[in-house]
Protein backbone atom coordinates (compact mmCIF):
# COMPACT_ATOMS: atom_id res chain seq x y z
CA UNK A 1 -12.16 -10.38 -5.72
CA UNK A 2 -12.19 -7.26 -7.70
CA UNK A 3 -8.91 -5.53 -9.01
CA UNK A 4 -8.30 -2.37 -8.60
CA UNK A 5 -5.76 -0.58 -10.32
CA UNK A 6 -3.58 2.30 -7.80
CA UNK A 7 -1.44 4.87 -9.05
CA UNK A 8 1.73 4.95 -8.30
CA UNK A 9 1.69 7.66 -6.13
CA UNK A 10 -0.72 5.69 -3.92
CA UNK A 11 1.51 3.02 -3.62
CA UNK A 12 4.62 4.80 -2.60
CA UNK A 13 2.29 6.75 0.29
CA UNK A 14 0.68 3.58 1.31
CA UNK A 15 4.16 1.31 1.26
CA UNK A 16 5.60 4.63 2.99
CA UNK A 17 3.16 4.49 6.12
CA UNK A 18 3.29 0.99 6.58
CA UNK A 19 6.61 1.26 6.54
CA UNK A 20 7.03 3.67 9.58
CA UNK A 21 4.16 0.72 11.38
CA UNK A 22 0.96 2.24 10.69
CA UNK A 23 -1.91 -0.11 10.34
CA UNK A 24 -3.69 -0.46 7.51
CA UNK A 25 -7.01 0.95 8.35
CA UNK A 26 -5.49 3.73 9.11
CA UNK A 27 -3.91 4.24 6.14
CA UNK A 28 -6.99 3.71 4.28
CA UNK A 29 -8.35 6.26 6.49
CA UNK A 30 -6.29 8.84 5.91
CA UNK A 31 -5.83 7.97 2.10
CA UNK A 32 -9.76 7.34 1.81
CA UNK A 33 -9.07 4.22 -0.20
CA UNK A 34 -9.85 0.79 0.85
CA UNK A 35 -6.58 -0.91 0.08
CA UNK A 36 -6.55 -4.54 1.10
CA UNK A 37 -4.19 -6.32 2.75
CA UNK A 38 -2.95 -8.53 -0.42
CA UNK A 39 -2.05 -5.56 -2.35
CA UNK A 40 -0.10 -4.21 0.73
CA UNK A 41 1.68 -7.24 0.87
CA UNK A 42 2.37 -7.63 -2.76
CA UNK A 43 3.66 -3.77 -2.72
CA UNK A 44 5.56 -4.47 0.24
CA UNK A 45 7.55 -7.16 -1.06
CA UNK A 46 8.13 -6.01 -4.73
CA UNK A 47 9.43 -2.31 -2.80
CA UNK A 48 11.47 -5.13 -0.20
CA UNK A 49 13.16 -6.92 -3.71
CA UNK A 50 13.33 -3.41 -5.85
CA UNK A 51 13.07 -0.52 -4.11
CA UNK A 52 10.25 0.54 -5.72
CA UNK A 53 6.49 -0.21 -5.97
């Protein structure tokens, strides 16, 4: 596994569309980024506990 460091900026638009349901291949579509589906989780549930990513 290799890590890949986002900006935050990519974060908040990534946790922001999977927010409103839209899958994650999508979003790494329309971002042209391969996010992968740990980090969205991880984002997602630091932004669930904080409010932020």
């Amino acid at each position: 596994m290799v890590f890949v460091r986002y900006d935050r900026q990519v974060k908040v638009i990534v946790v922001n569309m999977a927010r409103r349901g839209v899958p994650l291949d999508q979003i790494n579509e329309t971002i042209d980024r391969s996010v992968s589906p740990d980090s969205l989780s991880r984002w997602m549930h630091i932004y669930n506990n904080t409010r932020d990513v």
